[in-house]
Every structure is written in structure tokens, then in C-alpha cells.
Protein backbone atom coordinates (compact mmCIF):
# COMPACT_ATOMS: atom_id res chain seq x y z
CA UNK A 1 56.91 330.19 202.87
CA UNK A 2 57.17 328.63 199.72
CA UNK A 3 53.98 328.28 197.79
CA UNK A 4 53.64 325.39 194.85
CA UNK A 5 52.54 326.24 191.09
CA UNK A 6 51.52 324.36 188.88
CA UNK A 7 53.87 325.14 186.31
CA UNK A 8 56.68 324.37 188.43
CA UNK A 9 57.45 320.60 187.05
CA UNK A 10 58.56 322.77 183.69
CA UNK A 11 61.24 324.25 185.81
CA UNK A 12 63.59 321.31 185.21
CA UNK A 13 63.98 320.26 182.07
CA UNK A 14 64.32 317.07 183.04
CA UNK A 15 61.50 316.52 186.15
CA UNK A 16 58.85 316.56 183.71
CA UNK A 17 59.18 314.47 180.76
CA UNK A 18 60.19 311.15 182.70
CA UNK A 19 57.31 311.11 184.62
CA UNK A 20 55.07 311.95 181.36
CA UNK A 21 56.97 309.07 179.52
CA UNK A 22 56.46 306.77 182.37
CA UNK A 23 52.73 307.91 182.65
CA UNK A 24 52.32 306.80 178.87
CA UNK A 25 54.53 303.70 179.20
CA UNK A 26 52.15 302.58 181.90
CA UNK A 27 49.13 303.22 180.16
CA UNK A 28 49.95 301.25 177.11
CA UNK A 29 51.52 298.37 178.72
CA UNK A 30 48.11 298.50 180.50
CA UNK A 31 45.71 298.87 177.79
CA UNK A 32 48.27 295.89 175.64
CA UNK A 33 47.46 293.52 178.54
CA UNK A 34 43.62 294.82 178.87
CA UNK A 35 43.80 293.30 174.94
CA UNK A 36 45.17 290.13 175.86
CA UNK A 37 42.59 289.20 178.21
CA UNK A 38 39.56 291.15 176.63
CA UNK A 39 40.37 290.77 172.56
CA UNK A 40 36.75 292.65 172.20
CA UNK A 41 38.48 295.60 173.36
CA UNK A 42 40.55 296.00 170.26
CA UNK A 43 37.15 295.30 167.98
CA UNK A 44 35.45 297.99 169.92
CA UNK A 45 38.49 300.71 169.83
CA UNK A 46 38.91 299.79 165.97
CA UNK A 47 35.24 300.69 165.42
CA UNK A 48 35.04 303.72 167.45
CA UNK A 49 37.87 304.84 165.60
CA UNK A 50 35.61 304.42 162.24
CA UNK A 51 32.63 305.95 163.81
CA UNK A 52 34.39 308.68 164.73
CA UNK A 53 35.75 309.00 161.55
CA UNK A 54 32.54 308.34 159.50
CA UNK A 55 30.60 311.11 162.00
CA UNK A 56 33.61 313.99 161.04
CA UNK A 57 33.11 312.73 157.28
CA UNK A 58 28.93 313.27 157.74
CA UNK A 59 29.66 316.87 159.71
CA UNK A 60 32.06 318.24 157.87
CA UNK A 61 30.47 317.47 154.59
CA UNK A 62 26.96 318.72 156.08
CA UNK A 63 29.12 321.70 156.78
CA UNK A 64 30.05 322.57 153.01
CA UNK A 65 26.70 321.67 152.20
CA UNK A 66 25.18 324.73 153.65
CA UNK A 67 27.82 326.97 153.06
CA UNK A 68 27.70 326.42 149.43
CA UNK A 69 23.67 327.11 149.68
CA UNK A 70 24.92 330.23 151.71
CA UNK A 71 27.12 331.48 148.78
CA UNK A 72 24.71 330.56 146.01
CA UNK A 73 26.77 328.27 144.06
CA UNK A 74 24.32 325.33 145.12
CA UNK A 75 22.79 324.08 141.93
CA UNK A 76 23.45 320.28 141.22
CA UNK A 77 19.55 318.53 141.69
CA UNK A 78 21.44 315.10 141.99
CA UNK A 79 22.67 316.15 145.56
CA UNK A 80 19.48 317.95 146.84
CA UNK A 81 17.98 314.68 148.23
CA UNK A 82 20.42 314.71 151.04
């Protein structure tokens, strides 16, 4: 008896990567239609996509912060506010 893996789709070369194109060609024609009918949708994914942005900016920067402190080479008093 034949048991199924989950890596057998990458078995054929060609099994897998029409079904993954398809998935993805579904899923945008999907969410383009979802932002005909609902134009919020594209306001809301615009400004998640600066959020997200602005909270990697704030976390990477609070990241430097305290490894500068860490090495010792912390000594501008203009920045210590923050």
C-alpha cells in the first residue's frame, strides 16, 4: 500500500507550480473585486502597510538604541529624551 507525503506534489515538476499559480491567480482576482465593491479595503491595506512599516522603523531603531548604550558609544544628550 501506497502511503501519501507531503512532499510528493514536488515530484513533478510540473504538478506543483500550476496549482500554486492558479491558487495566487484566484486570490488576487478575488481581493481586485473585494476592492471594487469595498474601496475602504484598499485605504485600510495601504495603511497597514505604513503601520507596519512605521512599527519596524520604531523597533529596529529602539534596537540600536540599546545596543549602542550596551557598547558605550552612547553619548549625544540631544537623543536621551527618547
Amino acid at each position: 500500500m501506497y502511503r501519501n507525503s507531503l512532499f510528493d506534489i514536488f515530484r513533478d515538476r510540473l504538478f506543483y507550480p500550476w496549482k500554486h499559480q492558479f491558487v495566487h491567480g484566484l486570490l488576487f482576482v478575488f481581493f481586485g473585486v473585494m476592492i471594487i465593491v469595498f474601496p475602504q479595503i484598499l485605504a485600510a491595506m495601504a495603511a497597514s502597510v505604513f503601520i507596519l512599516i512605521g512599527f519596524f522603523l520604531i523597533s529596529s531603531a529602539w534596537t540600536l538604541k540599546h545596543l549602542a548604550k550596551e557598547r558605550g558609544n552612547y553619548s549625544n544628550e540631544f537623543y536621551d529624551w527618547i
